[in-house]
Structures are given as structure tokens and as C-alpha cells.
C-alpha atoms as a PDB file:
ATOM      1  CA  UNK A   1     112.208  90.103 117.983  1.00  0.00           C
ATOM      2  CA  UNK A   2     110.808  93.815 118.674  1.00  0.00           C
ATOM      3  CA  UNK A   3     107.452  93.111 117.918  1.00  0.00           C
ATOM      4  CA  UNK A   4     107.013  90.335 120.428  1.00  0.00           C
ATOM      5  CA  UNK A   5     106.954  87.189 117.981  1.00  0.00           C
ATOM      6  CA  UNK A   6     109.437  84.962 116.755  1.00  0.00           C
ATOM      7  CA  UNK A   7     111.190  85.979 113.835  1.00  0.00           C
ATOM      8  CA  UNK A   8     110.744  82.666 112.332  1.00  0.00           C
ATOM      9  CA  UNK A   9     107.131  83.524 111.755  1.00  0.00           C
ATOM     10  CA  UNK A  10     107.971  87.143 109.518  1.00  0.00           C
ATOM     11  CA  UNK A  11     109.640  86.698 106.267  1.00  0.00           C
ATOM     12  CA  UNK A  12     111.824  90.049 105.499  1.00  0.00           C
ATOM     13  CA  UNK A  13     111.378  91.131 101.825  1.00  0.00           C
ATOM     14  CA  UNK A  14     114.576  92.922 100.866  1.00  0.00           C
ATOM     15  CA  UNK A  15     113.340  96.294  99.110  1.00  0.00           C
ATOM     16  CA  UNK A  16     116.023  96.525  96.158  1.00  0.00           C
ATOM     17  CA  UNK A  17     114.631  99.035  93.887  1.00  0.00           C
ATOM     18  CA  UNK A  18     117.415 101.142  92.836  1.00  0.00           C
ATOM     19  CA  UNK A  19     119.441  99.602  94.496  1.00  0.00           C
ATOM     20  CA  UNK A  20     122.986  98.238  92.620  1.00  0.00           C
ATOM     21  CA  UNK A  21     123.317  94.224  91.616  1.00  0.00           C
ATOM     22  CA  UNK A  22     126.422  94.517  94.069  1.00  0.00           C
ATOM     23  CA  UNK A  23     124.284  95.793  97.041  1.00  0.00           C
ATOM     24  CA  UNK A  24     122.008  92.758  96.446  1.00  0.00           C
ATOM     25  CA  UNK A  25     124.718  90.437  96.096  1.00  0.00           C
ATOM     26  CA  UNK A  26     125.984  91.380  99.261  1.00  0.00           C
ATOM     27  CA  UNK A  27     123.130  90.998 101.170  1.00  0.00           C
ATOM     28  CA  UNK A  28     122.558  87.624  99.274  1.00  0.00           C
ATOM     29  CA  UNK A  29     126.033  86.504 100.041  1.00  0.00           C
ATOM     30  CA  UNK A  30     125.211  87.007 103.798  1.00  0.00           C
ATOM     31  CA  UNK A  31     122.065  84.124 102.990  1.00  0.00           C
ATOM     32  CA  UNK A  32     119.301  86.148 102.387  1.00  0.00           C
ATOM     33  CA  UNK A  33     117.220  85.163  99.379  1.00  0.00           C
ATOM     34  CA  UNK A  34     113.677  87.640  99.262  1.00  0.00           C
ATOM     35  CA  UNK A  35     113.904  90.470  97.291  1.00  0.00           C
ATOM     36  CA  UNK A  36     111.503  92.393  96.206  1.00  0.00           C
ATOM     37  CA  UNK A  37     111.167  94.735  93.136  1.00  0.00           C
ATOM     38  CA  UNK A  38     108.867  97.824  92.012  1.00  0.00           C
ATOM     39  CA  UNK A  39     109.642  97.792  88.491  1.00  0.00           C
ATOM     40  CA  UNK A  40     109.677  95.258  85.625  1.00  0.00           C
ATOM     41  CA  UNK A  41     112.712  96.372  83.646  1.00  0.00           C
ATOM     42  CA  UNK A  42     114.482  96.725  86.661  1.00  0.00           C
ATOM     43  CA  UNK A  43     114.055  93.064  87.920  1.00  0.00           C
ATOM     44  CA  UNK A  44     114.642  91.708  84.795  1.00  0.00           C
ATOM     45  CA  UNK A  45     118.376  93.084  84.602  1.00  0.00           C
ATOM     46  CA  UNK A  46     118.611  91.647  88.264  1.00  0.00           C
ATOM     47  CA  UNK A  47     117.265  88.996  88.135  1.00  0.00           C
ATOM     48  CA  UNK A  48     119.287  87.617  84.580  1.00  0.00           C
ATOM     49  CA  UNK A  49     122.713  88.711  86.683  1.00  0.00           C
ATOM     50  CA  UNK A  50     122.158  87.490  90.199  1.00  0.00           C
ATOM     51  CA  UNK A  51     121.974  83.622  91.312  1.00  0.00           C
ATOM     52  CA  UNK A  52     118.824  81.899  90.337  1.00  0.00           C
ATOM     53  CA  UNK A  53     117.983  80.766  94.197  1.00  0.00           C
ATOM     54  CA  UNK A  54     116.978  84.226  94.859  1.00  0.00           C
ATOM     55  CA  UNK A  55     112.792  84.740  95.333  1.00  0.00           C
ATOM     56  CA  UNK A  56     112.156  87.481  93.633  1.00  0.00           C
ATOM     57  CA  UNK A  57     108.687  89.593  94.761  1.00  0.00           C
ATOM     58  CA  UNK A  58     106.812  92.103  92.677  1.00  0.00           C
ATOM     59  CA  UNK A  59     105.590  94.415  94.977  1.00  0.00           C
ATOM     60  CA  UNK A  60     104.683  96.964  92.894  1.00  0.00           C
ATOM     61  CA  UNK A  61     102.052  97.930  90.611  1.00  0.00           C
ATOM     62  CA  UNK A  62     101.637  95.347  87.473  1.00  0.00           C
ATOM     63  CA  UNK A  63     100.795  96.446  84.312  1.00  0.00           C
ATOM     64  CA  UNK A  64      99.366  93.177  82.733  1.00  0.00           C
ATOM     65  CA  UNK A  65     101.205  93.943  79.343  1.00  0.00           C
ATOM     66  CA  UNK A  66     104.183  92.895  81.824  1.00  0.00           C
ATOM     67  CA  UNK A  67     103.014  89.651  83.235  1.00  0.00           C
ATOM     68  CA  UNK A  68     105.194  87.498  80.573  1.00  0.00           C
ATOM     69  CA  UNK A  69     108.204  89.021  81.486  1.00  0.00           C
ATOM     70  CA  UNK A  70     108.635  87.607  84.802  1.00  0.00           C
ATOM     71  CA  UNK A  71     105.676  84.616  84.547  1.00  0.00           C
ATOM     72  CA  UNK A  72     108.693  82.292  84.684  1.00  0.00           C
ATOM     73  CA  UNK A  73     110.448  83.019  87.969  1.00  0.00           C
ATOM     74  CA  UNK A  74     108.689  85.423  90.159  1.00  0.00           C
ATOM     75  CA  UNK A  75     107.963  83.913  94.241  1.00  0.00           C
ATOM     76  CA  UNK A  76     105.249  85.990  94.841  1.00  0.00           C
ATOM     77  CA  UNK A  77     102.698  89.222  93.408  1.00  0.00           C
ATOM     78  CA  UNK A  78     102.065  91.378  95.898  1.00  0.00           C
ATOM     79  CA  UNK A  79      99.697  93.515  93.958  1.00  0.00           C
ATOM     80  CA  UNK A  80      96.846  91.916  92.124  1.00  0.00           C
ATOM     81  CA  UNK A  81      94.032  94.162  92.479  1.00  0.00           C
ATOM     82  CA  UNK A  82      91.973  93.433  89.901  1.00  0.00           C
ATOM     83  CA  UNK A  83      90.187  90.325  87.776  1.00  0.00           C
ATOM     84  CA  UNK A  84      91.712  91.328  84.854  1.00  0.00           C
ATOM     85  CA  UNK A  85      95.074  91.307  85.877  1.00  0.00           C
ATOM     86  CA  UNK A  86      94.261  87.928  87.619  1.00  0.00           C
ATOM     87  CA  UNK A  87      93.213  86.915  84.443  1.00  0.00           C
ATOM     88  CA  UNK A  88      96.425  87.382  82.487  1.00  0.00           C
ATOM     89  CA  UNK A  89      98.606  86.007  85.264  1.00  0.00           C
ATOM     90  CA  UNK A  90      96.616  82.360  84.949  1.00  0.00           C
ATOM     91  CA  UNK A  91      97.372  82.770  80.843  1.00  0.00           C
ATOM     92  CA  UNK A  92     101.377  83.806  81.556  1.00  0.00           C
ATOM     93  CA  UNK A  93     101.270  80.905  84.629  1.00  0.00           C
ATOM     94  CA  UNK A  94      99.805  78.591  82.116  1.00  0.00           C
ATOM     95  CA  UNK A  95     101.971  78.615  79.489  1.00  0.00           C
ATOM     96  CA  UNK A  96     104.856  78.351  81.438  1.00  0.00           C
ATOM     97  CA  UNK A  97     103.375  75.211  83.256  1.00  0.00           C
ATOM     98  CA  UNK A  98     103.150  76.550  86.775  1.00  0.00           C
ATOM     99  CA  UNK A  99     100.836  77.785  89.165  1.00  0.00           C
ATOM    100  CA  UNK A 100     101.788  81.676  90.241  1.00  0.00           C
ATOM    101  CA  UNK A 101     101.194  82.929  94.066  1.00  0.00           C
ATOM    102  CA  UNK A 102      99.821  85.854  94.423  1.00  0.00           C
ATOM    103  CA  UNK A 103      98.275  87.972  97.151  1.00  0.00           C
ATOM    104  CA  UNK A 104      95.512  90.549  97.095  1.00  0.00           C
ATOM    105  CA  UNK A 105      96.035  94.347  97.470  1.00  0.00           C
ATOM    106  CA  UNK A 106      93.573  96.158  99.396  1.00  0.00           C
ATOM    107  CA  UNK A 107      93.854  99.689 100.173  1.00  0.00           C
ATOM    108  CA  UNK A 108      93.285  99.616 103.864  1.00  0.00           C
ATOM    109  CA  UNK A 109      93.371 103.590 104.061  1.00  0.00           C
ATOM    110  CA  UNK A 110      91.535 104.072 101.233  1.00  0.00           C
ATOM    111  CA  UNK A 111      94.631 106.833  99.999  1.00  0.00           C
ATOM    112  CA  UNK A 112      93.133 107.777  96.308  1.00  0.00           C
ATOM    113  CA  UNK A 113      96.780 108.117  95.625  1.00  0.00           C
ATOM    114  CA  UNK A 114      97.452 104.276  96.024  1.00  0.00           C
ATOM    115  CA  UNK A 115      96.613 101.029  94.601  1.00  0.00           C
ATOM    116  CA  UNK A 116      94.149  98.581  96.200  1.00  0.00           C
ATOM    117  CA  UNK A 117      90.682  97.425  96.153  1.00  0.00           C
ATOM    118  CA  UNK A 118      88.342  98.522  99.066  1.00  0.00           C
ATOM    119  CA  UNK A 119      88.149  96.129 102.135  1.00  0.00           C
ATOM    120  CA  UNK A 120      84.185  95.265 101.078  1.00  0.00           C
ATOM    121  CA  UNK A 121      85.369  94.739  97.501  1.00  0.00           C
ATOM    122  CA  UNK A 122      87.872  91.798  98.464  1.00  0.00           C
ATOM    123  CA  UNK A 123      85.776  88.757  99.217  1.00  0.00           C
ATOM    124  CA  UNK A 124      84.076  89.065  96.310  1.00  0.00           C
ATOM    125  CA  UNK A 125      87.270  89.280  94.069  1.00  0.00           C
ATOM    126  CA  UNK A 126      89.039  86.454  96.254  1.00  0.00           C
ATOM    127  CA  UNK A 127      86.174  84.389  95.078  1.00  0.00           C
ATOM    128  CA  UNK A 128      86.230  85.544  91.052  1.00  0.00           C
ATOM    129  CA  UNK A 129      90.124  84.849  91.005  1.00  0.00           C
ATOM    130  CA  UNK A 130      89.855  81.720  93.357  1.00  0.00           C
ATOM    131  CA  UNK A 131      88.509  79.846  90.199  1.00  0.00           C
ATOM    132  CA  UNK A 132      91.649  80.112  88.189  1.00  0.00           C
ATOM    133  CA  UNK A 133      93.522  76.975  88.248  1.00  0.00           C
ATOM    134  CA  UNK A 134      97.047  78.572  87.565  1.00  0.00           C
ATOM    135  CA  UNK A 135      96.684  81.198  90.348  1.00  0.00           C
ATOM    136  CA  UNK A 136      96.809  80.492  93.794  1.00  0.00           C
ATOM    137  CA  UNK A 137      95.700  83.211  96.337  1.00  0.00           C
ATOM    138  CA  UNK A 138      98.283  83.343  99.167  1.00  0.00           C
ATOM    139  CA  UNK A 139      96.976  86.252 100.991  1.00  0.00           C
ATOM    140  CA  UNK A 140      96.469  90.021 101.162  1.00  0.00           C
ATOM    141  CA  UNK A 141      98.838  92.705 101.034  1.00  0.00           C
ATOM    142  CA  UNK A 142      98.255  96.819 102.033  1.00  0.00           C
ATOM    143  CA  UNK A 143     100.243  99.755 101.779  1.00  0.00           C
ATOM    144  CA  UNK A 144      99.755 101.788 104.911  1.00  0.00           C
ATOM    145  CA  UNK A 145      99.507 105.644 105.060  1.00  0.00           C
ATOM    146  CA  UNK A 146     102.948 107.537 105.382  1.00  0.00           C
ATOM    147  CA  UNK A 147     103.161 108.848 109.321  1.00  0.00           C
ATOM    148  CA  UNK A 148     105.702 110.001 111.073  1.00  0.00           C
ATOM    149  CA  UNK A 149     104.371 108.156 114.474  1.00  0.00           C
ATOM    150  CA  UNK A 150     103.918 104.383 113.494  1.00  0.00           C
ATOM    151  CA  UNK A 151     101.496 104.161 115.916  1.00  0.00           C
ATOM    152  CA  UNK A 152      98.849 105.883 113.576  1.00  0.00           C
ATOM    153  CA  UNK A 153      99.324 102.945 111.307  1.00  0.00           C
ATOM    154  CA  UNK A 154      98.127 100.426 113.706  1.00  0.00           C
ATOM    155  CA  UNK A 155      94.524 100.110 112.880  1.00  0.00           C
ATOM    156  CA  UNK A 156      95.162  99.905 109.406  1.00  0.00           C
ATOM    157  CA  UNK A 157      97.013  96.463 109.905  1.00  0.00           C
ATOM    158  CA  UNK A 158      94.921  95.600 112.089  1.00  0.00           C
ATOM    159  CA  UNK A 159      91.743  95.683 109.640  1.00  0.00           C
ATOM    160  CA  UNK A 160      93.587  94.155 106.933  1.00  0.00           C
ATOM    161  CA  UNK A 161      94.348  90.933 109.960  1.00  0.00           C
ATOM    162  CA  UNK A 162      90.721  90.863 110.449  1.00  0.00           C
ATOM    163  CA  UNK A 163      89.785  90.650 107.183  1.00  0.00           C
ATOM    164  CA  UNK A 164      91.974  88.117 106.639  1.00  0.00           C
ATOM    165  CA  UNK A 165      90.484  86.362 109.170  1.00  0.00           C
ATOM    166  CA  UNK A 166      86.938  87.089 107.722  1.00  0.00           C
ATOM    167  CA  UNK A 167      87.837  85.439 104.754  1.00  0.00           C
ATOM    168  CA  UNK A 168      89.834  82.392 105.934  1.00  0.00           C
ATOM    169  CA  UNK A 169      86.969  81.230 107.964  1.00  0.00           C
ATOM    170  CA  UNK A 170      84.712  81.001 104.411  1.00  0.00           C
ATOM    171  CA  UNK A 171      87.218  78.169 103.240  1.00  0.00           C
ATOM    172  CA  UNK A 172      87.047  79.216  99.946  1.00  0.00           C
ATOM    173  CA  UNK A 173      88.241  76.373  97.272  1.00  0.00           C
ATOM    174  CA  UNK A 174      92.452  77.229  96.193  1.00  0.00           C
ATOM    175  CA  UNK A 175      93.212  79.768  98.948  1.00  0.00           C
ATOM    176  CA  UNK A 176      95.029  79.733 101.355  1.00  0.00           C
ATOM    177  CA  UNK A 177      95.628  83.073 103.865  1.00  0.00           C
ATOM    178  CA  UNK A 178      98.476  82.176 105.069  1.00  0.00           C
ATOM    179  CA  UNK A 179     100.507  85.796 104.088  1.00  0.00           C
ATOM    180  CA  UNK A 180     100.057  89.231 105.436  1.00  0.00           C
ATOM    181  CA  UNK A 181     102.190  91.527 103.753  1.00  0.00           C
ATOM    182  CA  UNK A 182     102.302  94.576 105.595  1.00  0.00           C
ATOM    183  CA  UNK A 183     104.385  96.802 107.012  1.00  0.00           C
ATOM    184  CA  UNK A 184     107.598  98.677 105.976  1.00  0.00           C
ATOM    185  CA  UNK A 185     110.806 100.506 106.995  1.00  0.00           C
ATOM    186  CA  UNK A 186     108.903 103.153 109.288  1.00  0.00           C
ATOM    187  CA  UNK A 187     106.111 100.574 110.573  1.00  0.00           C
ATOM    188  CA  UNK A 188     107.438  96.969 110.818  1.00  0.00           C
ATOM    189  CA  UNK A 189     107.396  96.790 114.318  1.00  0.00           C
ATOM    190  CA  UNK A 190     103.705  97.749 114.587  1.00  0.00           C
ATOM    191  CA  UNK A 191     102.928  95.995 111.685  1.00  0.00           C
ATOM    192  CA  UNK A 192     104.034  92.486 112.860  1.00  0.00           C
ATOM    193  CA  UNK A 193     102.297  93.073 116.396  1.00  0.00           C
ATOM    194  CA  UNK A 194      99.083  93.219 114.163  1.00  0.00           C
ATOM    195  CA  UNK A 195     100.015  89.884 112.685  1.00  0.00           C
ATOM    196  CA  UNK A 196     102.208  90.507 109.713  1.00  0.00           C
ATOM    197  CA  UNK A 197     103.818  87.429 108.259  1.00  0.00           C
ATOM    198  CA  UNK A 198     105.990  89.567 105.699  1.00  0.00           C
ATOM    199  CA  UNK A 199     107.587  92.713 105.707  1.00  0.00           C
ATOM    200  CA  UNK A 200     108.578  94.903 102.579  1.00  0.00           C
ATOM    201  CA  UNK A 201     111.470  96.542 104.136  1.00  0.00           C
ATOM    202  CA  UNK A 202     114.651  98.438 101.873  1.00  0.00           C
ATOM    203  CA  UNK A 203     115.615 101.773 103.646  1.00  0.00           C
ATOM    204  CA  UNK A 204     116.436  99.886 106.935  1.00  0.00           C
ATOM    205  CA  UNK A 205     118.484  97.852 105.019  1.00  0.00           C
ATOM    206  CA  UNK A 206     119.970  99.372 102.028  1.00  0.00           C
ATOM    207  CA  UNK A 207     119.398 103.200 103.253  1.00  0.00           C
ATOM    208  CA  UNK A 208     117.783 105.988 101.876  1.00  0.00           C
ATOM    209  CA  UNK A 209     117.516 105.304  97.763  1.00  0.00           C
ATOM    210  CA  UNK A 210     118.976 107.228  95.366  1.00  0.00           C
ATOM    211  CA  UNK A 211     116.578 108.311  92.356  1.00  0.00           C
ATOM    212  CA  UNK A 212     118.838 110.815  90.463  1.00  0.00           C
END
């Protein structure tokens, strides 16, 4: 692999937003099964057409008026940044009898145009959420800043990795850091160097999306 590690250790979310069902299919037809999805409506259509092996990710914002529509099936929320929205994902996961993985989104750059709790905010929601029985903390996830030299990104991973790190050493009671999610089309390479286990990555894949 480019980065230096084995690909074995970084999973490759499929970015399929906007993307058509027979894109996807293709790509699933090939053996891939990790997709991931901005939008609710969107992965709903998908994922009631496409084969029911497919781990679907929500790696974009969640509105907790959404959580029931995907409480069922969904692998993996990248984007819990709040107690509230922890909350309703433990009432969605509990109805439906299962326990729901999620990981924690901190906003690494601090970018007042993303998502994300600060860095010195997360240990104390990790340990607030960490007491829901139907939620199970996987790991942290981070957007980096948009740059046109990948390099600029690399501190940013970085941090999240040693936060990470931070945290895992407090053995806190249900979670388990065992995810990074970091790193995308433009900054994989870098990302996974800094110790990504996941990637979000669609352009590289799909090419450039079309939102007419």
C-alpha cells in the first residue's frame, strides 16, 4: 500500500452519494461491501434496492428525527457529536433489539463551517455516551480541512491519533478505539500514515459527483 501499511489494516468506505444504484452495484459485484452515505432519503432508496450484505455507513450529519429510519441496518455512524443525538440512537437501537456502533466526530481543525466537537470536549462526551447500553463507541472520526497539498492535513490526523490514544489508555467501560476514520479522496495517503483504520473515499472511485 502507498501509505506504508498493509491494506488489511484500512477499511475503504465507498463514498456513494449521488451516485446511481448501478454504479454501486458494480462496485459491489466486484466484492466490495462498505458504502457510505450523506443523506437519509438517499440511503434508504439504496439500501431497499441493493443486496442486504452491503454495510452501509452514515457519514454524514444526523438529524436525530432520522435515527429510526436506518436504526435497523446501518454498520456504522460516523457522526455523533452530541449527547442528544447519542441519546436517540440507544432509543432507535433499543427497540430494534441491537446495539448500534458509532464513532465520535471531532472537529480536528476547528472549521466553524463543519461538524464536530472540540478535541477537549471529547473525553468528556465519550464518557456521557459510554453509559448507554445500546450504543457502543467504536472510535473517532474528523473531517480534515480542504488543501490542495495533503501534506497540510497531516497534523490534523495526527491529533485526532493521539487523542485516540489519550482516551484508549483511560479504559473507559463499552469502548473500544479501535476505528479512525479519517482521511478522504485528496488525503488518504497521509491520512493512513497517521494511523487511519478507515477511509471515506468516493471521487477516487466513482469520479467527480454530479449534483445537477
Amino acid at each position: 500500500m502507498e501509505a506504508g501499511r498493509d491494506a488489511s489494516c484500512v477499511t475503504v468506505v465507498a463514498v456513494s452519494k449521488t451516485k446511481p444504484i448501478e454504479a454501486i452495484k458494480e462496485l459491489y459485484d466486484a466484492g466490495h461491501r462498505d458504502f457510505g452515505e450523506n443523506y437519509i432519503q438517499e440511503l434508504r432508496v439504496k439500501q431497499e434496492a441493493l443486496p442486504k450484505d452491503i454495510r452501509w455507513h452514515m457519514i454524514g450529519h444526523l438529524q436525530r428525527n432520522k435515527v429510526k429510519y436506518i436504526a435497523e441496518y446501518i454498520c456504522l455512524i460516523h457522526s455523533v457529536d452530541s449527547y442528544a443525538l447519542a441519546e436517540t440512537i440507544e432509543k432507535e437501537a433499543a427497540k430494534c433489539g441491537r446495539t448500534i456502533p458509532i464513532l465520535i466526530e471531532v472537529n480536528v481543525g476547528e472549521e466553524e463551517s463543519k461538524f464536530g466537537i472540540r478535541p477537549e470536549e471529547a473525553e468528556d462526551l465519550v464518557r456521557r455516551i459510554s453509559s448507554l447500553p445500546h450504543v457502543r463507541i467504536k472510535g473517532f472520526m474528523t473531517s480534515a480541512p480542504y488543501v490542495e497539498d495533503p501534506e497540510e492535513d497531516r497534523e490534523c490526523f495526527s491529533k485526532l491519533r493521539d487523542l485516540s490514544v489519550d482516551i484508549a489508555l483511560k479504559k473507559i467501560d463499552n469502548v473500544e478505539v479501535s476505528v479512525l476514520s479519517m482521511g478522504m479522496s485528496n488525503d488518504y495517503i497521509v491520512a493512513t500514515q497517521e494511523g487511519s483504520t478507515m477511509v471515506r473515499v468516493g471521487t477516487s472511485i466513482f469520479g467527480e459527483r454530479n449534483y445537477s
